[in-house]
C-alpha atoms as a PDB file:
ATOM      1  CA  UNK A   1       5.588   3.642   7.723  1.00  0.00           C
ATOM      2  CA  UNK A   2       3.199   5.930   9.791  1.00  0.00           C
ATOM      3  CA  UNK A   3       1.362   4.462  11.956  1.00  0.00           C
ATOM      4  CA  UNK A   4      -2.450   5.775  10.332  1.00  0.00           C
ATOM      5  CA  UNK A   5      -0.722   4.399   6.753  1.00  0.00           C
ATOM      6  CA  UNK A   6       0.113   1.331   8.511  1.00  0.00           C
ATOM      7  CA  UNK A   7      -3.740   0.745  10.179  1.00  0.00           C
ATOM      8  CA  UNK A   8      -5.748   1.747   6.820  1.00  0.00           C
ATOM      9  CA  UNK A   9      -3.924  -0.259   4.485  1.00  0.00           C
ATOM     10  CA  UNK A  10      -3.976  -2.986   6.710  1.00  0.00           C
ATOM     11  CA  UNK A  11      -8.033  -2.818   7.173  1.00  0.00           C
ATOM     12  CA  UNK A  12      -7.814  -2.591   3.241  1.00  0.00           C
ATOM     13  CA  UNK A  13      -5.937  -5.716   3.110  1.00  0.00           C
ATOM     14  CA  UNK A  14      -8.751  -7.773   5.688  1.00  0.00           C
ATOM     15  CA  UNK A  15     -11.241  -7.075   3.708  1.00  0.00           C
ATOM     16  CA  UNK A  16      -9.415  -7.726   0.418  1.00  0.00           C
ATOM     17  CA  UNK A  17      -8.281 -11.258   1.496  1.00  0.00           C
ATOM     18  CA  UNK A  18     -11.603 -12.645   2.316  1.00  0.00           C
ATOM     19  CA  UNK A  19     -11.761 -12.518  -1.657  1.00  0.00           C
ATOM     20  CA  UNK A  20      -8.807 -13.569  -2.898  1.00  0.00           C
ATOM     21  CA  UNK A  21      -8.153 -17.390  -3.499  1.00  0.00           C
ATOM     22  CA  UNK A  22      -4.598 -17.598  -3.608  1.00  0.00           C
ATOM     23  CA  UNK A  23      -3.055 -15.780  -0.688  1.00  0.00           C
ATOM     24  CA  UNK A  24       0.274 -14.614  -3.204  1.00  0.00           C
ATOM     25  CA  UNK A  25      -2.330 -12.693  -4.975  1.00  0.00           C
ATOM     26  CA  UNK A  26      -3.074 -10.848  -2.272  1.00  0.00           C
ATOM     27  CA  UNK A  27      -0.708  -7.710  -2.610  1.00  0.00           C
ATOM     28  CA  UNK A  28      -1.651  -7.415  -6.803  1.00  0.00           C
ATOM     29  CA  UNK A  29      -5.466  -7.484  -5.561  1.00  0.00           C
ATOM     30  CA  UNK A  30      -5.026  -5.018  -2.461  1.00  0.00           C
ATOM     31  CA  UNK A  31      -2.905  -2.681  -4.854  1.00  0.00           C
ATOM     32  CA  UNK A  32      -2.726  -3.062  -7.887  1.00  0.00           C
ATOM     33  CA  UNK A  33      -5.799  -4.620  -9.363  1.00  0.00           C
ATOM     34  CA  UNK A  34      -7.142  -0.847  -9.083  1.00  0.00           C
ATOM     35  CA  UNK A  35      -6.306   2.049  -7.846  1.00  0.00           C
ATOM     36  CA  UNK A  36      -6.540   2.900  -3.985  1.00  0.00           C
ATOM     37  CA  UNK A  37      -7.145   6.054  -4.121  1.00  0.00           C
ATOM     38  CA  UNK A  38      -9.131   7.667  -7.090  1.00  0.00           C
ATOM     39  CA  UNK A  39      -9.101  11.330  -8.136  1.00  0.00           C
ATOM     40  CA  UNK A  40      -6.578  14.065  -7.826  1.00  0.00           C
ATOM     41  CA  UNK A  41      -8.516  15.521  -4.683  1.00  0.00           C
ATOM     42  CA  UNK A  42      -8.837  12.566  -3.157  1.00  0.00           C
ATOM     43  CA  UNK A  43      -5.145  11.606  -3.387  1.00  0.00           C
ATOM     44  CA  UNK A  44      -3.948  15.390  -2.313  1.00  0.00           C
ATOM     45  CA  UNK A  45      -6.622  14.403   1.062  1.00  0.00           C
ATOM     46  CA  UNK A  46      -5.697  11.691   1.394  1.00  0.00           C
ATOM     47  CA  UNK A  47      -1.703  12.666   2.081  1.00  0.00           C
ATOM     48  CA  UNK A  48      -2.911  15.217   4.227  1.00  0.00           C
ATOM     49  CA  UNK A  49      -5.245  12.543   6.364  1.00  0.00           C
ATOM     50  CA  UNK A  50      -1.635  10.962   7.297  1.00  0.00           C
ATOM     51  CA  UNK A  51       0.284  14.098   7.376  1.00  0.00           C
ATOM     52  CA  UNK A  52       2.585  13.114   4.058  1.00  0.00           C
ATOM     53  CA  UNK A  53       4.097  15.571   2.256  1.00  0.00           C
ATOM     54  CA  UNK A  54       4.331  14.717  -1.635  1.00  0.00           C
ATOM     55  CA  UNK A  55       8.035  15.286  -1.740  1.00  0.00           C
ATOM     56  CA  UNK A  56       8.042  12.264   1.325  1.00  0.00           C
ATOM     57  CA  UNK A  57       5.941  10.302  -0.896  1.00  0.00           C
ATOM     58  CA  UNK A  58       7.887  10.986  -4.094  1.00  0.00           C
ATOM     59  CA  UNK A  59      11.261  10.352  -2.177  1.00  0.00           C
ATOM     60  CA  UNK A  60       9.880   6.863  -0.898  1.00  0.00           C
ATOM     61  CA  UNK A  61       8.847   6.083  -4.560  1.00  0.00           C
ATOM     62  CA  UNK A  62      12.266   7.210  -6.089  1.00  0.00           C
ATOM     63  CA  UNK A  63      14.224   4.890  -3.040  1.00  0.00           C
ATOM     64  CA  UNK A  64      12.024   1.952  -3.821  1.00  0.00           C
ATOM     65  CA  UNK A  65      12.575   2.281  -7.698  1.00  0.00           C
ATOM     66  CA  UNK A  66      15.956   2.090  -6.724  1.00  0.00           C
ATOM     67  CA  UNK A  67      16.365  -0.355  -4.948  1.00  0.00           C
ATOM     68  CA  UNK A  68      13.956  -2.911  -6.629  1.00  0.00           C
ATOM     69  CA  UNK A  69      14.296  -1.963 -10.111  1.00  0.00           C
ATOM     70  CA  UNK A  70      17.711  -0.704  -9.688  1.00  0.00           C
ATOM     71  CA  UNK A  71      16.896   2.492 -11.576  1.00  0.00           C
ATOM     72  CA  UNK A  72      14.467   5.256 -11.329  1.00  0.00           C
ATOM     73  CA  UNK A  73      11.335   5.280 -13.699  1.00  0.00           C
ATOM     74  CA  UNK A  74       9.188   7.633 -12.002  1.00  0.00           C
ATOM     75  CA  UNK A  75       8.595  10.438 -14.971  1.00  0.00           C
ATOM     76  CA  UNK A  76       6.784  13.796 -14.763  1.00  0.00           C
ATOM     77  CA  UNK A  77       3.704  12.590 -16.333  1.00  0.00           C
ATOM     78  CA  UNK A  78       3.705  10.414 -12.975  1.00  0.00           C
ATOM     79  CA  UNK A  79       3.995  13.197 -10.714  1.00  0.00           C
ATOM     80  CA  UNK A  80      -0.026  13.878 -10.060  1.00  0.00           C
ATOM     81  CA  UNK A  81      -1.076  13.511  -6.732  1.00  0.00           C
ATOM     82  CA  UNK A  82      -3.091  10.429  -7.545  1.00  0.00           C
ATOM     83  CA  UNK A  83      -0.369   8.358  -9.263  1.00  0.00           C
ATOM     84  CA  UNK A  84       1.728   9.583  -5.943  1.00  0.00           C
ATOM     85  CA  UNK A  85      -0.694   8.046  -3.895  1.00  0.00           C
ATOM     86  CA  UNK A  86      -1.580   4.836  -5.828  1.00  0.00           C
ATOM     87  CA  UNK A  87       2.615   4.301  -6.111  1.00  0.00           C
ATOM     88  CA  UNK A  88       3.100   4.971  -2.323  1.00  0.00           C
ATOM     89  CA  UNK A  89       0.469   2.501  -1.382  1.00  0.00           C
ATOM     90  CA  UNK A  90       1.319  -0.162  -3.923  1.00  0.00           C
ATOM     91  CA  UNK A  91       5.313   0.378  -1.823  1.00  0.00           C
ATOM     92  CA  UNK A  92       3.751   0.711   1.622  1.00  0.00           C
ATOM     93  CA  UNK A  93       1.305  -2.141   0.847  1.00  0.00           C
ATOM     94  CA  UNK A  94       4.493  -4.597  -0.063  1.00  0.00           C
ATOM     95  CA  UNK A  95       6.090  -3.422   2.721  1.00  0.00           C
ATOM     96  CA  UNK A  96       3.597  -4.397   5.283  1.00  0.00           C
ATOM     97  CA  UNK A  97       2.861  -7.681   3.959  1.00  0.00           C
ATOM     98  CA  UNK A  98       6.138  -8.709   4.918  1.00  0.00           C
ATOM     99  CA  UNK A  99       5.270  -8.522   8.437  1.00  0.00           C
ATOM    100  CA  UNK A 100       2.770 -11.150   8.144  1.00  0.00           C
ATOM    101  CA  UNK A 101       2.966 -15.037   7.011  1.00  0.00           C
ATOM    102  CA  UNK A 102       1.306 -15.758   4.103  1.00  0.00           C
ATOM    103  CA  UNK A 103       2.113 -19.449   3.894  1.00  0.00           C
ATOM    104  CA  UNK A 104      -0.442 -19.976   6.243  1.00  0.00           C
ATOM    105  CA  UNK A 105      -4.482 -20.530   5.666  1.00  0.00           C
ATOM    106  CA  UNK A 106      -6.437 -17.383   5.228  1.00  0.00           C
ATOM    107  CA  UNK A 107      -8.225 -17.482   8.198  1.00  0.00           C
ATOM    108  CA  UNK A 108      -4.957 -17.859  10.473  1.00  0.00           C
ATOM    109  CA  UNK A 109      -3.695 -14.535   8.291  1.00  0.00           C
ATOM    110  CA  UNK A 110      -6.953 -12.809   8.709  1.00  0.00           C
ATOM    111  CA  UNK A 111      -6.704 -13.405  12.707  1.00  0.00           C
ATOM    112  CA  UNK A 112      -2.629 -12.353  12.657  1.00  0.00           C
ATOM    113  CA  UNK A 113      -3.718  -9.159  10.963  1.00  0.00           C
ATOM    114  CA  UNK A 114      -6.512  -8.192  13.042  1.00  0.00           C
ATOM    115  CA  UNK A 115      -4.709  -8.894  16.146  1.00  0.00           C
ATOM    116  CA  UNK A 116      -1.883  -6.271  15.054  1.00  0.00           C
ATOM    117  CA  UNK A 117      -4.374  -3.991  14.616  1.00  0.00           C
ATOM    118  CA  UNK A 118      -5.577  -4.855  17.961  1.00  0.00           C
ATOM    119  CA  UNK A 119      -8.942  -5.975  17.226  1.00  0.00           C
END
């Protein structure tokens, strides 16, 4: 995950967790609840903020489809820049939770995660 992906969703998540009650909510709230990115301009910017191609982001859906579903769903109706988007940080979002332990209290999670951002 690039490093710029890795910071913003990560800032996304602080300020997400402060609101949710149960901390194995936290990914569905961060991600999927609503979109992260709204608007086909502001999903093509948005992959150009972090230097993603939409291939790289299609490729990363298509792997994780894969491997978690254990087939590919991803359809041409899907391939708009902000499903792209919403899909890569749904995947990128999962994938950065794992570095963190959510068994503990909120505020021990909220310190772990802004100490890895180096606040």
């Amino acid at each position: 995950m690039k490093q710029s992906v890795r910071e913003e969703l990560l800032e996304h998540v602080i300020e997400t967790v402060e609101y949710v009650d149960e901390l194995e909510e936290l990914h569905y709230h961060a991600f999927k609840e609503d979109y992260y990115v709204i608007g086909h301009y502001q999903a093509k910017e948005w992959l150009k903020k972090h230097n993603i191609s939409d291939f790289e982001a299609i490729e990363v859906i298509i792997e994780w489809e894969r491997l978690v579903m254990g087939e590919v769903n991803l359809t041409l109706e899907d391939i708009n820049p902000e499903k792209v988007v919403n899909l890569y940080a749904y995947i990128m979002g999962e994938f950065l939770l794992r570095e963190f332990d959510l068994e503990q209290s909120k505020s021990e999670v909220i310190e772990e995660m802004r100490d890895s951002l180096g606040e």
